[in-house]
Protein backbone atom coordinates (compact mmCIF):
# COMPACT_ATOMS: atom_id res chain seq x y z
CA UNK A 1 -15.41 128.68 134.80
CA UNK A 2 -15.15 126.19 131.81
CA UNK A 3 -13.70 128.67 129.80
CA UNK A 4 -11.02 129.14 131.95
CA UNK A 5 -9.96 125.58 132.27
CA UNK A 6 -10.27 125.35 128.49
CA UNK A 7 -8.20 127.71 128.53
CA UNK A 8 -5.87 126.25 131.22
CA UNK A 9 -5.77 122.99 129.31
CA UNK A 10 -4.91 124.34 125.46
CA UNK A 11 -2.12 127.58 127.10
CA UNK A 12 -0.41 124.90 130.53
CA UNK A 13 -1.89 121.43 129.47
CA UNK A 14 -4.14 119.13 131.00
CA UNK A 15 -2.50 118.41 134.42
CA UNK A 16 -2.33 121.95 135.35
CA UNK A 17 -5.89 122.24 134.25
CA UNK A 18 -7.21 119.63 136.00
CA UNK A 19 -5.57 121.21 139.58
CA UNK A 20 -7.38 124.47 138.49
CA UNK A 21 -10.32 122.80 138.48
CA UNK A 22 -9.78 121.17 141.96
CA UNK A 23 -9.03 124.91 142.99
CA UNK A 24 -11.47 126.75 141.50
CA UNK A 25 -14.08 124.53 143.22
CA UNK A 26 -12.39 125.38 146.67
CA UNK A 27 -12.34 128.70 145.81
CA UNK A 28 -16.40 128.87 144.81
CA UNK A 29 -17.04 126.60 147.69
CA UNK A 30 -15.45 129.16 149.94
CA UNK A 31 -17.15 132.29 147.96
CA UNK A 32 -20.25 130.85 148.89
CA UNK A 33 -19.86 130.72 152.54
CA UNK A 34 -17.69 134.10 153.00
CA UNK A 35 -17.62 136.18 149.91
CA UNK A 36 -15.67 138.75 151.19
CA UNK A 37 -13.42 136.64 153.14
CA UNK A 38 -10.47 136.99 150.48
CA UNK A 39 -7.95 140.43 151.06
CA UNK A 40 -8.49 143.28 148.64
CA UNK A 41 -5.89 143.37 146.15
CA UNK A 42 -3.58 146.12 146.88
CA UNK A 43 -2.97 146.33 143.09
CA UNK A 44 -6.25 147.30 142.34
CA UNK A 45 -7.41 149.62 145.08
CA UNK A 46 -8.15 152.93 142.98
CA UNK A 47 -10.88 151.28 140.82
CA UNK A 48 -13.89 151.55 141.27
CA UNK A 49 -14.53 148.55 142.58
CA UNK A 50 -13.22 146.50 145.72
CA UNK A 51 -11.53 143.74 143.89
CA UNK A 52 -10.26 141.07 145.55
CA UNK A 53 -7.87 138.20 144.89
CA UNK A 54 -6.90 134.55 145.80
CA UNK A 55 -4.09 132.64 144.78
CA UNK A 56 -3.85 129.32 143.65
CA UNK A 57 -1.40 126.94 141.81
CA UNK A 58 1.14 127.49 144.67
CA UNK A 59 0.95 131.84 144.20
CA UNK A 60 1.83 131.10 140.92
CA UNK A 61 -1.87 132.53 139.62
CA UNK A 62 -4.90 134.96 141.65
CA UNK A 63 -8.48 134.82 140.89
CA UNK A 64 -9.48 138.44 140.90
CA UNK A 65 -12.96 138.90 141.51
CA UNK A 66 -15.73 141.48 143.35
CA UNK A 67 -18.63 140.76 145.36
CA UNK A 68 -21.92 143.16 144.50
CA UNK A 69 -23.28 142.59 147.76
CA UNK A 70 -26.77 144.09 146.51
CA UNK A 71 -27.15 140.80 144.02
CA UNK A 72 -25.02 138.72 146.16
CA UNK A 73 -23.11 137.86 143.48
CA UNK A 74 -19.10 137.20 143.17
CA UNK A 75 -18.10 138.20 139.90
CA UNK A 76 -14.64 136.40 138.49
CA UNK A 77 -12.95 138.89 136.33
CA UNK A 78 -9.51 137.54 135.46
CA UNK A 79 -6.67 134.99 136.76
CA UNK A 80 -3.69 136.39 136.50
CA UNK A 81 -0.78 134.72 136.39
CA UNK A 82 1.02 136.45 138.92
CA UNK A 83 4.78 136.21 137.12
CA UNK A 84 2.87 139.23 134.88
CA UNK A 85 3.75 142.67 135.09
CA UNK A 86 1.74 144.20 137.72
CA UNK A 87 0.73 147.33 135.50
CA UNK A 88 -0.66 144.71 133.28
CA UNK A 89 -3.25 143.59 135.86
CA UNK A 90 -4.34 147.15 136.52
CA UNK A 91 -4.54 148.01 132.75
CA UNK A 92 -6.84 144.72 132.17
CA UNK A 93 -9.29 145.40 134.91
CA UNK A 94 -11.41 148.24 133.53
């Protein structure tokens, strides 16, 4: 997750970092307890995988991840800002 802030900090600045931090957190917290409590995103639904997403920043970016619910892991795989083309979250998620 510390890339992504990074990331959040040097591309929106350091405010809108820091509230991606306070989400993010929410958002593993929340993983933790109910990993598959988040809807499938509708976007993504012919992959091979049942990707899921959760909004933060007021819709204005999802967290797109999939539980493997063999490891019990959630893997993050991208947050997209959601003012994107649509076909460009499809063509990003291999």
């Amino acid at each position: 997750m510390d890339y992504y802030i990074g990331n959040a900090s040097i591309e929106y600045g350091s405010s809108t970092a820091k509230k991606w931090a306070e989400e993010i957190a929410a958002f593993e917290h929340r993983l933790q307890l109910h990993p598959t409590s988040y809807t499938p995103e509708r976007l993504l639904v012919e992959k091979d995988k049942l990707y899921r997403g959760c909004h933060i920043m007021n819709r204005r970016f999802k967290l797109i991840y999939y539980y493997d619910e063999v490891k019990d892991i959630a893997h993050l795989v991208d947050i997209w800002d959601t003012k994107s083309n649509p076909k460009a979250l499809v063509r990003r998620i291999k």
